[in-house]
C-alpha atoms as a PDB file:
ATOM      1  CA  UNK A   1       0.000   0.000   0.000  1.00  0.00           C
ATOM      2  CA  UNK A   2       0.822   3.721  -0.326  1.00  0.00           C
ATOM      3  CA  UNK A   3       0.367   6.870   1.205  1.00  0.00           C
ATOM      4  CA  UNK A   4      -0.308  10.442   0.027  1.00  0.00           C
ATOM      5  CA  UNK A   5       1.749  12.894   2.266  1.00  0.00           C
ATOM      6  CA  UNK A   6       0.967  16.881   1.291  1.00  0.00           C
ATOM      7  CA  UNK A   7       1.827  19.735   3.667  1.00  0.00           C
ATOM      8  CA  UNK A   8      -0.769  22.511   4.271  1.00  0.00           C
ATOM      9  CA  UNK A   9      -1.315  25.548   6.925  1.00  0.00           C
ATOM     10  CA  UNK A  10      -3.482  25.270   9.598  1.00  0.00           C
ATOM     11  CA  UNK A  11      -6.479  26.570   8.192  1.00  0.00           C
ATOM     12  CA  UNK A  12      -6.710  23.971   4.966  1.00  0.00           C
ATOM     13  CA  UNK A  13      -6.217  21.031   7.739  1.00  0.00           C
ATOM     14  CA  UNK A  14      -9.162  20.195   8.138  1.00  0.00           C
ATOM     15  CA  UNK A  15     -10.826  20.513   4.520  1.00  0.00           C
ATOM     16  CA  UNK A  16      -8.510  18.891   2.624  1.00  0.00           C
ATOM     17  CA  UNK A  17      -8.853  15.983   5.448  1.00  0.00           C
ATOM     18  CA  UNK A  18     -12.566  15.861   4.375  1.00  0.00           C
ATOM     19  CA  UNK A  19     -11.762  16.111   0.495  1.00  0.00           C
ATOM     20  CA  UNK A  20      -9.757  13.241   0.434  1.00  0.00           C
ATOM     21  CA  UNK A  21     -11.770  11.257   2.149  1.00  0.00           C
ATOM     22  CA  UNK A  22     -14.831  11.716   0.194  1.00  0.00           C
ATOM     23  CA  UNK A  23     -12.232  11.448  -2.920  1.00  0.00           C
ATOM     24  CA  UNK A  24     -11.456   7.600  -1.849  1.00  0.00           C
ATOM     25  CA  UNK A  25      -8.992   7.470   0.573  1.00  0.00           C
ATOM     26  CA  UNK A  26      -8.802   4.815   3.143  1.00  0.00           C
ATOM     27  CA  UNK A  27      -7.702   7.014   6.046  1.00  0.00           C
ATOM     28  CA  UNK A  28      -6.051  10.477   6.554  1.00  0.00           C
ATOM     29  CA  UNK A  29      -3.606  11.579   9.400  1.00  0.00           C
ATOM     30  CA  UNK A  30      -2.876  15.189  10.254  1.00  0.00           C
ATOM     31  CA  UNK A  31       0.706  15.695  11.784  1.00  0.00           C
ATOM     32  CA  UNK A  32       2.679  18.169  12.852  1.00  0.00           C
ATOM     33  CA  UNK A  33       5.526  18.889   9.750  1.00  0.00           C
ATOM     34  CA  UNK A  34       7.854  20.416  12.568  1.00  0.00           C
ATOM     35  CA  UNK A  35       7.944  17.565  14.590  1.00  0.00           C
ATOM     36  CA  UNK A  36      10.928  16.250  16.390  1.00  0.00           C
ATOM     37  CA  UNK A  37      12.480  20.050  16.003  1.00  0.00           C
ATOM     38  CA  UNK A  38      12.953  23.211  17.621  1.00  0.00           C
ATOM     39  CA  UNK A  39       9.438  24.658  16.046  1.00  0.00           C
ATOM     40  CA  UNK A  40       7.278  21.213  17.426  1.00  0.00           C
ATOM     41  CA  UNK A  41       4.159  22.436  19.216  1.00  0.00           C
ATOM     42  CA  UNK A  42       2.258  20.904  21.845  1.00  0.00           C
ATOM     43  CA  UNK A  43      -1.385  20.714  20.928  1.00  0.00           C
ATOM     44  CA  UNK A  44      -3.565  20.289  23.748  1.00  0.00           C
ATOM     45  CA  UNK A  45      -6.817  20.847  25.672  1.00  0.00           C
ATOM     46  CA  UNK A  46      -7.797  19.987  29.534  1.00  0.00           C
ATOM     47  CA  UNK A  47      -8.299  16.153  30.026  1.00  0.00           C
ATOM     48  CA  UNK A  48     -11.591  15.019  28.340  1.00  0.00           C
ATOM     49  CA  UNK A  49     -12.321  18.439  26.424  1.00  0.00           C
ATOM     50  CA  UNK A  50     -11.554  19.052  22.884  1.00  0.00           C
ATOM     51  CA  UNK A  51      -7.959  21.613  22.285  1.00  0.00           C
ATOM     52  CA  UNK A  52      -8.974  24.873  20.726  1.00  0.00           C
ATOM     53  CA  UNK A  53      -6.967  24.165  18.009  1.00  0.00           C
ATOM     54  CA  UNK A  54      -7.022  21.313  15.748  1.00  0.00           C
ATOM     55  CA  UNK A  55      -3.868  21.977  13.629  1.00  0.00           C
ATOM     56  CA  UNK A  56      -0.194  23.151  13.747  1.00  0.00           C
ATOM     57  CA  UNK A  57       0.955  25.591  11.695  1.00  0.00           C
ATOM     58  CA  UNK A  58       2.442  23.664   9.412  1.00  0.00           C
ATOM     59  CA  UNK A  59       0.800  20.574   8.551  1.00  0.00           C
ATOM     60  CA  UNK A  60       2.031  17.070   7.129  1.00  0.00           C
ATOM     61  CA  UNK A  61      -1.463  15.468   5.824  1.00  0.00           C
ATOM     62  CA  UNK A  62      -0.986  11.229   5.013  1.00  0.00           C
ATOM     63  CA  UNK A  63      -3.691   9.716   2.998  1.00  0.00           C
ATOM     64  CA  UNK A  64      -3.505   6.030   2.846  1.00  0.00           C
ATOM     65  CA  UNK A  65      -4.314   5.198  -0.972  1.00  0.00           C
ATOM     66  CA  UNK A  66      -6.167   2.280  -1.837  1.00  0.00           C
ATOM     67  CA  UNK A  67      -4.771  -0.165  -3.946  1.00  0.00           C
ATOM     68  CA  UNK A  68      -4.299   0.647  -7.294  1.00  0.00           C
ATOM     69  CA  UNK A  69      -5.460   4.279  -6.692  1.00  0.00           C
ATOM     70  CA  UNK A  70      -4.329   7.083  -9.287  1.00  0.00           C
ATOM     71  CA  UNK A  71      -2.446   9.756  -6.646  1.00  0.00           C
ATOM     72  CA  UNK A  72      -2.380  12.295  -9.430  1.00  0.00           C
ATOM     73  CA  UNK A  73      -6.249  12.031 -10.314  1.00  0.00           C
ATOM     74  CA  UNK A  74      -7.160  12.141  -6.251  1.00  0.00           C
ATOM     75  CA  UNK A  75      -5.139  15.578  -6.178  1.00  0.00           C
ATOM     76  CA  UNK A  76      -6.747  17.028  -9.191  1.00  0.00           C
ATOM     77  CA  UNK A  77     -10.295  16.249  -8.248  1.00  0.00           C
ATOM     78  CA  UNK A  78      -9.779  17.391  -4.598  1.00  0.00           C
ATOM     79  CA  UNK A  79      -7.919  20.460  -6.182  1.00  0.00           C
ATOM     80  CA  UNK A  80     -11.409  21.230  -8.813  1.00  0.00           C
ATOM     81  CA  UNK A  81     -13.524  21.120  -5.307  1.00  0.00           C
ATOM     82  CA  UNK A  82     -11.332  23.550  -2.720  1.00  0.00           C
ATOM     83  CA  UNK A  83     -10.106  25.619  -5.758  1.00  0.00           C
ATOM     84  CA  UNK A  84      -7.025  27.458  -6.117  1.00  0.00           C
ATOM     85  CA  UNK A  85      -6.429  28.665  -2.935  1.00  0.00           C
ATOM     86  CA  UNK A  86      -5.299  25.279  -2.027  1.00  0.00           C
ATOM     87  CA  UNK A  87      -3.216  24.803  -4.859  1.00  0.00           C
ATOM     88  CA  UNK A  88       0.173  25.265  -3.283  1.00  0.00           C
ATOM     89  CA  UNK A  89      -1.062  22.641  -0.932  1.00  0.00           C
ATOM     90  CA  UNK A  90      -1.669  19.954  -3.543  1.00  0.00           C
ATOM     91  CA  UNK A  91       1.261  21.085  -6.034  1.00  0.00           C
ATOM     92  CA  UNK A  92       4.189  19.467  -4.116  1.00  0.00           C
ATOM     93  CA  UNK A  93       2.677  15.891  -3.073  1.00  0.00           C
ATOM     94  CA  UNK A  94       4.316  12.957  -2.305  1.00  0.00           C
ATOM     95  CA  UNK A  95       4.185   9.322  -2.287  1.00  0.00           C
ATOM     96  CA  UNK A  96       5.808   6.974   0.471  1.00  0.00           C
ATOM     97  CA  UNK A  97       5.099   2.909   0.723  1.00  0.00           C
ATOM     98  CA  UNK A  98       3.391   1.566   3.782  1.00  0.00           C
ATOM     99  CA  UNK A  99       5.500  -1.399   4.465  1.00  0.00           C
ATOM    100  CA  UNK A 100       3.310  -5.250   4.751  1.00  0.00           C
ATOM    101  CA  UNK A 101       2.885  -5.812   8.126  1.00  0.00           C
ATOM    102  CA  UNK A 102       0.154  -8.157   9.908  1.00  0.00           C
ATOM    103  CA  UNK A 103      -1.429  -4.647  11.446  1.00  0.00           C
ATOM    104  CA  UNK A 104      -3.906  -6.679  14.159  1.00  0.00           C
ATOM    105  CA  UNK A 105      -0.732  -8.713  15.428  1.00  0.00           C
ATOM    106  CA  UNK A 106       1.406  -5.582  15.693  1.00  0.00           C
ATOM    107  CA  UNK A 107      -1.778  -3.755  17.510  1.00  0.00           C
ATOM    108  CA  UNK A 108      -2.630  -6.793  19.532  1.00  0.00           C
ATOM    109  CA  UNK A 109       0.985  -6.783  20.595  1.00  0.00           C
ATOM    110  CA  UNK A 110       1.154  -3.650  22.492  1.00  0.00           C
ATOM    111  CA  UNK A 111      -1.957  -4.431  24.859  1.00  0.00           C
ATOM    112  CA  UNK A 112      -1.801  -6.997  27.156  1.00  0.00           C
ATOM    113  CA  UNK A 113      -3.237  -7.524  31.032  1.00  0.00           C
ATOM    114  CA  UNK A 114      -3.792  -4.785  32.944  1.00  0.00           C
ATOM    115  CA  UNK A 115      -3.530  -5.399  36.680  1.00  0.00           C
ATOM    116  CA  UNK A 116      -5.685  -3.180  38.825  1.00  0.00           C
ATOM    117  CA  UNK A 117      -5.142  -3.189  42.830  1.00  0.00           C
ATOM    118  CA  UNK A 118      -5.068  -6.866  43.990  1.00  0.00           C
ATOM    119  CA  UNK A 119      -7.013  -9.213  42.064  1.00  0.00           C
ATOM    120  CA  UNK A 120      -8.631  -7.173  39.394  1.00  0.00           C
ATOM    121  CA  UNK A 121      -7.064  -7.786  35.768  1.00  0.00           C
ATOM    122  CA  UNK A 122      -8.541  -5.907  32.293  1.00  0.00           C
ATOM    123  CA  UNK A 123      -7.779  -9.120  29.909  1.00  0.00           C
ATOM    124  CA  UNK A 124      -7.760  -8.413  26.223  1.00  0.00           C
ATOM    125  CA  UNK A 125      -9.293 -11.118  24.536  1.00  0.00           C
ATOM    126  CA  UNK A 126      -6.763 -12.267  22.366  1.00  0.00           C
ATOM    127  CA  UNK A 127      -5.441 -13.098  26.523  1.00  0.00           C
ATOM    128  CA  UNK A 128      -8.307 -15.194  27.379  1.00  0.00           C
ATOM    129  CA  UNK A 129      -6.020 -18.068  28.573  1.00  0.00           C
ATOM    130  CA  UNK A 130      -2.389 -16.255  28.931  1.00  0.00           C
ATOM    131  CA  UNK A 131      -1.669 -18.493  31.541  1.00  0.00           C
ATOM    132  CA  UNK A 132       0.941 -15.117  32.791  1.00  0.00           C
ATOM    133  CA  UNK A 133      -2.493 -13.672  34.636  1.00  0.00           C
ATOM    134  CA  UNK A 134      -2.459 -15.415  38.186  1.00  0.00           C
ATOM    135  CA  UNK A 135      -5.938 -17.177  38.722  1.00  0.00           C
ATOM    136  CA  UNK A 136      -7.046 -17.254  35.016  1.00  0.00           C
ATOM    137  CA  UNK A 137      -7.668 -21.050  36.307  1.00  0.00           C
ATOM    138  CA  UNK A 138      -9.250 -20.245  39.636  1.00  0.00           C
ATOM    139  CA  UNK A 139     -13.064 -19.243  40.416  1.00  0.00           C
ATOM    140  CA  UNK A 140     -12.906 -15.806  41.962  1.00  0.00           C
ATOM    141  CA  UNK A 141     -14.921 -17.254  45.375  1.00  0.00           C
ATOM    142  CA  UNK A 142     -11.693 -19.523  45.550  1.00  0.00           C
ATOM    143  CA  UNK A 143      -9.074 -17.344  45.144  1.00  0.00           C
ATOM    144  CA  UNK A 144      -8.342 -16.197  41.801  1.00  0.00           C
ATOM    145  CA  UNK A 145      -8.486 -13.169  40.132  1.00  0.00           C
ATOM    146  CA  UNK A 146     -11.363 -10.546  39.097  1.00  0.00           C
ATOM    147  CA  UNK A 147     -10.605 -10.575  35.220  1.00  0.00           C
ATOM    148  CA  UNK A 148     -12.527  -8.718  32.569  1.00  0.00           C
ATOM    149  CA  UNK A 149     -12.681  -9.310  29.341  1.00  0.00           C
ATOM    150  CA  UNK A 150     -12.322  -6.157  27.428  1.00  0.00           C
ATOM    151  CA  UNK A 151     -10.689  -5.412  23.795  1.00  0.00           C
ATOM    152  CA  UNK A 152      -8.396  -1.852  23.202  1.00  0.00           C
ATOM    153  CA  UNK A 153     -10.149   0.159  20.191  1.00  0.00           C
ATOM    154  CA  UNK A 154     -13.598  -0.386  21.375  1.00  0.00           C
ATOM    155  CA  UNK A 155     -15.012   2.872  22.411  1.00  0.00           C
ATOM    156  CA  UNK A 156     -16.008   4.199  25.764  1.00  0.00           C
ATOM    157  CA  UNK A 157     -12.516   3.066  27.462  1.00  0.00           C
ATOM    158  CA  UNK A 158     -10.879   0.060  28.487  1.00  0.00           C
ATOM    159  CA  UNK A 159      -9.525   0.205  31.796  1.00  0.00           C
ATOM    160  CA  UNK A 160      -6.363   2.187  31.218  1.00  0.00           C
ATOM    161  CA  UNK A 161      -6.974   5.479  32.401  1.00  0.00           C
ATOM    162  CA  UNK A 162      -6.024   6.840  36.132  1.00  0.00           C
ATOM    163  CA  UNK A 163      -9.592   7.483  37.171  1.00  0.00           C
ATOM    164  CA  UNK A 164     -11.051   4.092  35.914  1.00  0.00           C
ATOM    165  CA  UNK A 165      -8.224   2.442  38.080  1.00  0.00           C
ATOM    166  CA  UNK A 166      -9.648   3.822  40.843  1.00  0.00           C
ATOM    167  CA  UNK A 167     -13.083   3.801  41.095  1.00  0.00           C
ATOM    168  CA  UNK A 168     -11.920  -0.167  40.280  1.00  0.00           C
ATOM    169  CA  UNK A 169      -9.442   0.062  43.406  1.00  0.00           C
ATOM    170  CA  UNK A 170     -12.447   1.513  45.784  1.00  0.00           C
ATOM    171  CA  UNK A 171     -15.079  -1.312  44.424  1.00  0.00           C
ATOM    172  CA  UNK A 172     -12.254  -3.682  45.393  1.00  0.00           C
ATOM    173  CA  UNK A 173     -11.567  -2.590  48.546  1.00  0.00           C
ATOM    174  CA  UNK A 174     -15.151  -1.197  49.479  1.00  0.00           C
ATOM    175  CA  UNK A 175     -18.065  -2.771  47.837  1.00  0.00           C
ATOM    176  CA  UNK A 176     -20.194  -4.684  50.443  1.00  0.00           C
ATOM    177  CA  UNK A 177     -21.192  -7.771  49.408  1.00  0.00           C
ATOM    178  CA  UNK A 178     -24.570  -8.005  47.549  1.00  0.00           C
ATOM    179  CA  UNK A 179     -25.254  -4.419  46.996  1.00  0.00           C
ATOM    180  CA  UNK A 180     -26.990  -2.786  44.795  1.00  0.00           C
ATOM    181  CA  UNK A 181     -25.105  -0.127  42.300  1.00  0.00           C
ATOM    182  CA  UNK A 182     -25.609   2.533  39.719  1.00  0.00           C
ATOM    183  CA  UNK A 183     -22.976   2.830  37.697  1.00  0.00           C
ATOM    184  CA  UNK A 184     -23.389   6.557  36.161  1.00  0.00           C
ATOM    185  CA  UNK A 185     -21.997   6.842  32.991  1.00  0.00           C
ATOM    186  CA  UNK A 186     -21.061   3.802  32.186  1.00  0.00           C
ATOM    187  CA  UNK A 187     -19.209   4.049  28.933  1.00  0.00           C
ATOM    188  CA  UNK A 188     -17.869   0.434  28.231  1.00  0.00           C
ATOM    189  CA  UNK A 189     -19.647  -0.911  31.113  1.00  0.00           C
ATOM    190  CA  UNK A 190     -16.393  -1.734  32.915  1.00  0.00           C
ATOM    191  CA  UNK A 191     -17.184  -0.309  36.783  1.00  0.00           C
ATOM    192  CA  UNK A 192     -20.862  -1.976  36.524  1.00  0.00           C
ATOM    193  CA  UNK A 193     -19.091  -5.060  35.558  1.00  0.00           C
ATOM    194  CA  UNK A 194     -16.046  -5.168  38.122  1.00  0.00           C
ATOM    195  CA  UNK A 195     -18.871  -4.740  40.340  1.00  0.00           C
ATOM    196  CA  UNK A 196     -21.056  -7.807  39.565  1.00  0.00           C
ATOM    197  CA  UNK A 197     -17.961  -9.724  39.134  1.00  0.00           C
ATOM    198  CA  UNK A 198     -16.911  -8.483  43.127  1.00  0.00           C
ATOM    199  CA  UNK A 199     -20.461  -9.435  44.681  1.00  0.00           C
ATOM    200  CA  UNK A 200     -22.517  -6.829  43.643  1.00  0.00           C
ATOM    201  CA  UNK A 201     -26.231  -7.148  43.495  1.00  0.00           C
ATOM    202  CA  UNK A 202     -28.777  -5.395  41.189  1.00  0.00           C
ATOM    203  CA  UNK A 203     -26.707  -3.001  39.459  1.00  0.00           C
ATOM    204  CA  UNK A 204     -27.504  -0.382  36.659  1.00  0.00           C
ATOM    205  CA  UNK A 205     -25.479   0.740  34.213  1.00  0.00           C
ATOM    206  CA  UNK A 206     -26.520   4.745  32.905  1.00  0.00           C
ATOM    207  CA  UNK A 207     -25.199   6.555  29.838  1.00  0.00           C
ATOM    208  CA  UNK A 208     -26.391   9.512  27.485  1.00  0.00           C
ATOM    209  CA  UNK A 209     -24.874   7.564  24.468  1.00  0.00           C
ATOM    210  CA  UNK A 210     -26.856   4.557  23.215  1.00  0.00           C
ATOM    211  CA  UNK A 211     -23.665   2.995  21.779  1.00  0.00           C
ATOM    212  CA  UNK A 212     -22.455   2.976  25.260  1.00  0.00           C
ATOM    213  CA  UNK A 213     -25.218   1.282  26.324  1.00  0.00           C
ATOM    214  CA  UNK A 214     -25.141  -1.233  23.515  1.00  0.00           C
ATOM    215  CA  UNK A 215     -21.851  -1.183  24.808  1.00  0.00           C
ATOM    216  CA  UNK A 216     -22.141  -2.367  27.744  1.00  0.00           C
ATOM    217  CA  UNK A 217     -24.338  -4.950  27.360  1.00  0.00           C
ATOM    218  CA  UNK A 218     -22.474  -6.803  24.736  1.00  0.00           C
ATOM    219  CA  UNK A 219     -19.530  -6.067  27.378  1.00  0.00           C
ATOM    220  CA  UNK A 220     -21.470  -7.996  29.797  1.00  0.00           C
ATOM    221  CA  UNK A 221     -22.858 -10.931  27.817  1.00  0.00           C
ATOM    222  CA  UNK A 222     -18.805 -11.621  27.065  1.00  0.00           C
ATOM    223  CA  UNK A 223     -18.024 -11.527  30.854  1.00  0.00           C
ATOM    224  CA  UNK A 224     -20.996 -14.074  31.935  1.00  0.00           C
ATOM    225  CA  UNK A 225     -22.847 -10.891  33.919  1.00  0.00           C
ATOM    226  CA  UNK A 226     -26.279 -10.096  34.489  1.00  0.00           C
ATOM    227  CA  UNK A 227     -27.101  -6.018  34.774  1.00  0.00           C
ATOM    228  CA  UNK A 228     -29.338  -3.330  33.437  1.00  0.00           C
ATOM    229  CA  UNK A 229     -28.404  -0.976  30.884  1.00  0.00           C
ATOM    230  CA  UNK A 230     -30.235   1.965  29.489  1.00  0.00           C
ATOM    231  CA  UNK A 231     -30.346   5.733  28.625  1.00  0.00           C
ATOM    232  CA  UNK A 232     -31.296   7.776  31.209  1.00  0.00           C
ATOM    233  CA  UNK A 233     -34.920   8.508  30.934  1.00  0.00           C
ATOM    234  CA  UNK A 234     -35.406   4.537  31.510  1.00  0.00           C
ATOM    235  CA  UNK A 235     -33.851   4.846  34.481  1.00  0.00           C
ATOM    236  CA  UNK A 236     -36.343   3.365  37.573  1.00  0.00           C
ATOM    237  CA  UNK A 237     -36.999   4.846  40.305  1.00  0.00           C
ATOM    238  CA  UNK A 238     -35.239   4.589  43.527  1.00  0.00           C
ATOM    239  CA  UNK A 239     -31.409   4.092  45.696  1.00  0.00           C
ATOM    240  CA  UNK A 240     -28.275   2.365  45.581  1.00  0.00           C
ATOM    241  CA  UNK A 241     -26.469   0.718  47.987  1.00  0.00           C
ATOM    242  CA  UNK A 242     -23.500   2.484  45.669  1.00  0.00           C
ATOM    243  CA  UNK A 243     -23.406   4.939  42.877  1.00  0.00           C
ATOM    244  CA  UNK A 244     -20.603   5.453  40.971  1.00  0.00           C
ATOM    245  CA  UNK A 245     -19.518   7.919  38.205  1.00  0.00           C
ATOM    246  CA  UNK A 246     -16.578   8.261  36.683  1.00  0.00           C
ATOM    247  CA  UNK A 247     -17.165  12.114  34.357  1.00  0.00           C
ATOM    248  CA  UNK A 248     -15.871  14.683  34.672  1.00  0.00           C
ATOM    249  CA  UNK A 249     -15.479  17.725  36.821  1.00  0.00           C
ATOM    250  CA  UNK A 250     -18.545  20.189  35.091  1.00  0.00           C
ATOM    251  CA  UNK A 251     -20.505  17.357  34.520  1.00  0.00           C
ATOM    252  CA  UNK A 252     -20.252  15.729  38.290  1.00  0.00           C
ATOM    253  CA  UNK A 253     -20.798  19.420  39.393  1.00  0.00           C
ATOM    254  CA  UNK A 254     -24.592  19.772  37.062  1.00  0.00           C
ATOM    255  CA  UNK A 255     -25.183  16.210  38.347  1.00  0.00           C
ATOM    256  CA  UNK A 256     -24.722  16.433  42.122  1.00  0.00           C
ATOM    257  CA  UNK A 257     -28.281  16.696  43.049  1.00  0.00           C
ATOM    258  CA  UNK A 258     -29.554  13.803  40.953  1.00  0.00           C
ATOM    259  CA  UNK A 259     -26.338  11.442  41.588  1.00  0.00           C
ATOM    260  CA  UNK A 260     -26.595  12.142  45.617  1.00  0.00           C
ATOM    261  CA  UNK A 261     -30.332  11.634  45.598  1.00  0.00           C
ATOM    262  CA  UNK A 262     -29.867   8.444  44.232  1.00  0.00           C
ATOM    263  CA  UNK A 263     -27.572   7.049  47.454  1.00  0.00           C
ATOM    264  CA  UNK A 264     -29.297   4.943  49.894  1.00  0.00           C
ATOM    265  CA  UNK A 265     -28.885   5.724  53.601  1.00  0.00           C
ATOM    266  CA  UNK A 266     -25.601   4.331  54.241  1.00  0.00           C
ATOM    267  CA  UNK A 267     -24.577   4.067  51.170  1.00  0.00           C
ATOM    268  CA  UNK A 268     -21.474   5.024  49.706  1.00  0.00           C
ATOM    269  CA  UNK A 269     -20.982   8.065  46.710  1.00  0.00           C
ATOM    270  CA  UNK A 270     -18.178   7.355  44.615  1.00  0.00           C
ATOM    271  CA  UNK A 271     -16.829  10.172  42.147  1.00  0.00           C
ATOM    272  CA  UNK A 272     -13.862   9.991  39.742  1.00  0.00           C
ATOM    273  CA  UNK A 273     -12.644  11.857  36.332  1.00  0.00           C
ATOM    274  CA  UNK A 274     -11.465  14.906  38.694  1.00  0.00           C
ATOM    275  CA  UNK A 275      -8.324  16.539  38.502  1.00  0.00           C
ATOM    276  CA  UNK A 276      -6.705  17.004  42.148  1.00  0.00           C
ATOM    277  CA  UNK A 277      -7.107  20.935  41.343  1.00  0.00           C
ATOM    278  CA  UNK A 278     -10.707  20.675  41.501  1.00  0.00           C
ATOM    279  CA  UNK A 279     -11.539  18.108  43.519  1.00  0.00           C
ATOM    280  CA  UNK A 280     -12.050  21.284  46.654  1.00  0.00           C
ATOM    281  CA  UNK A 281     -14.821  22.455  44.029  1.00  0.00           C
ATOM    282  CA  UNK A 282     -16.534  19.781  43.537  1.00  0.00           C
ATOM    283  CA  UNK A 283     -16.421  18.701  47.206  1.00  0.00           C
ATOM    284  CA  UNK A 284     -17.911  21.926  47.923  1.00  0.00           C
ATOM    285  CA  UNK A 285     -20.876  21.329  45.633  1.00  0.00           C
ATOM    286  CA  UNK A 286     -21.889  18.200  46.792  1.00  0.00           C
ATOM    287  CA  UNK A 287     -21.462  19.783  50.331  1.00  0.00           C
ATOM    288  CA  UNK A 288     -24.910  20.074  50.645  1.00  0.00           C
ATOM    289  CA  UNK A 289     -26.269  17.055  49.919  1.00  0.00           C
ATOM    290  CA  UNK A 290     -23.817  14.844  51.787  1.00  0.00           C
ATOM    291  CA  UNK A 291     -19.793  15.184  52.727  1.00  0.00           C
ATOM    292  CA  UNK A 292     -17.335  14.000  49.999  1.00  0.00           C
ATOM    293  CA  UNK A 293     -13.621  13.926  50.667  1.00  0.00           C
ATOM    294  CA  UNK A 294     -10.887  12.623  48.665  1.00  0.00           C
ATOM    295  CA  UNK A 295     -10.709   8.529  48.717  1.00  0.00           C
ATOM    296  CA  UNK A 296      -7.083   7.973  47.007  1.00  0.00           C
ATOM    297  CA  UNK A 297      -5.128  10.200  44.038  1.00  0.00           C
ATOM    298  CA  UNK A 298      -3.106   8.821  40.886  1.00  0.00           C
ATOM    299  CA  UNK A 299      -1.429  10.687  38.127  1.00  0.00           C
ATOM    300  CA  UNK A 300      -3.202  13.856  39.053  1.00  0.00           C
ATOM    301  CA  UNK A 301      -6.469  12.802  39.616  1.00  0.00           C
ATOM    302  CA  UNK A 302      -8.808  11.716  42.239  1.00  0.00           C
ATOM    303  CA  UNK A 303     -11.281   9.685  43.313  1.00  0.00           C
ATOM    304  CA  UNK A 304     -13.705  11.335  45.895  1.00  0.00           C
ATOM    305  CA  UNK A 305     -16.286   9.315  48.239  1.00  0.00           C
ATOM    306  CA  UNK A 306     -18.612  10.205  50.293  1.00  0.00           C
ATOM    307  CA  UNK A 307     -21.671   8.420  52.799  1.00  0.00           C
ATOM    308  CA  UNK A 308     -25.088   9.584  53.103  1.00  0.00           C
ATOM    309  CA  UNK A 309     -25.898   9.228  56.862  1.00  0.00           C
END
């Protein structure tokens, strides 16, 4: 295979992107053409929001051709659809070879096990029976490990990030046996999981997105769970023994008196996807609908739990 590599500004980024998809393309990557030098710039936003820019200011586009693709007639059509003023852009292209490679192997490769406080491990699939993870062979009641099956490049996260490790550290070290949970934004389904797989009861599983709820379910079916899953208008009525979100700052803040009205007395609060700058903030707006402190930090970020009395 081949790829297409042109060099634009930062405002043609993003329409030439589109243009060469919608000429053929297989994929297109944006980079930054200063990379690895003096000029590279850092191109970021706050953790979970989008950066306010999208480009550098100089630009190396990569379009991956298909096979047998004309370069020179992709350029010329995209070319007679943005018009002149991205001529320079398209005069100089180049071509490079993508070297044969088997891609899933080499991606498969650089995901294995992730082990999470004790005897929680995120298993990718393809490390069903790596016989490496302690306990794959033992039931968890007799001593093995909490594993959960759940593939890198699915959407709604996998297990990797700071804040997912520990609202999984707090189930493991917290949940009561047979409670019941809401699991707030669920995503892949991975808390609500964890938590049936650790004794929970009942447990719910929330989300705005219906792929995440789709999500989850399929997510469930492959680790032998039973749990709810829904958008939240289908949500029934009533408490949880635990709730559990793992959001965001803004969004934990807009959602404090919904998630705190839906804790049982006794039960426990758990919040996570906070940065250890604002967990005082967002402490101080659930304040008033029951205490929340910080639990345990990593990376940067917290997890904060609270108890309604």
């Amino acid at each position: 295979m081949r790829e297409l590599v042109l060099q634009c500004p930062e405002a043609q980024a993003e329409a030439l992107s589109d243009e060469l998809l919608a000429a053929g393309v297989l994929s297109v990557s944006v980079e930054d053409a200063d990379r690895d030098t003096d000029q590279e710039q850092p191109l970021f936003g706050e953790p979970g929001t989008e950066p306010d820019v999208h480009a550098w200011e100089r630009n190396q586009v990569v379009a991956l051709l298909p096979d047998g693709a004309d370069p020179a007639q992709i350029v010329e059509e995209v070319l007679g659809i943005l018009g002149e003023d991205y001529a320079g852009a398209l005069a100089n292209w180049s071509l490079r070879d993508v070297p044969d490679a088997d891609w899933v192997r080499l991606t498969q490769a650089q995901f294995g096990p992730i082990h999470i406080a004790d005897r929680i491990w995120i298993v990718p699939s393809w490390h069903r029976d790596d016989p490496a993870v302690p306990g794959m062979d033992q039931a968890p009641d007799a001593g093995g490990g909490i594993h959960i099956e759940l593939d890198p490049g699915l959407a709604f996260g996998t297990g990797s990030h700071p804040t997912t490790h520990l609202c999984l550290a707090w189930l493991e070290a917290a949940l009561p046996r047979d409670a019941t949970v809401l699991d707030y934004g669920c995503g892949s389904g991975i808390l609500a999981i964890a938590a049936r797989k650790l004794g929970a009861g009942p447990t719910v599983a929330v989300d705005i997105d219906e792929q995440a709820v789709l999500a989850t379910l399929e997510n469930a079916r492959v680790n032998h769970v039973d749990l709810q899953a829904m958008l939240p208008d289908a949500m029934p009525d009533g408490v949880s023994d635990v709730v559990v979100a793992n959001i965001l700052s803004n969004p934990l803040k807009v959602l404090a008196p919904l998630l705190s009205s839906r804790v049982a007395p006794g039960g426990s609060l758990v919040l996570s996807g906070v940065l250890e700058r604002q967990a005082e903030e967002v402490c101080a707006v659930y304040a008033k609908y029951l205490p929340m402190s910080v639990w345990r930090t990593l990376d940067g970020w917290v997890c904060l739990h609270g108890r309604r009395a």
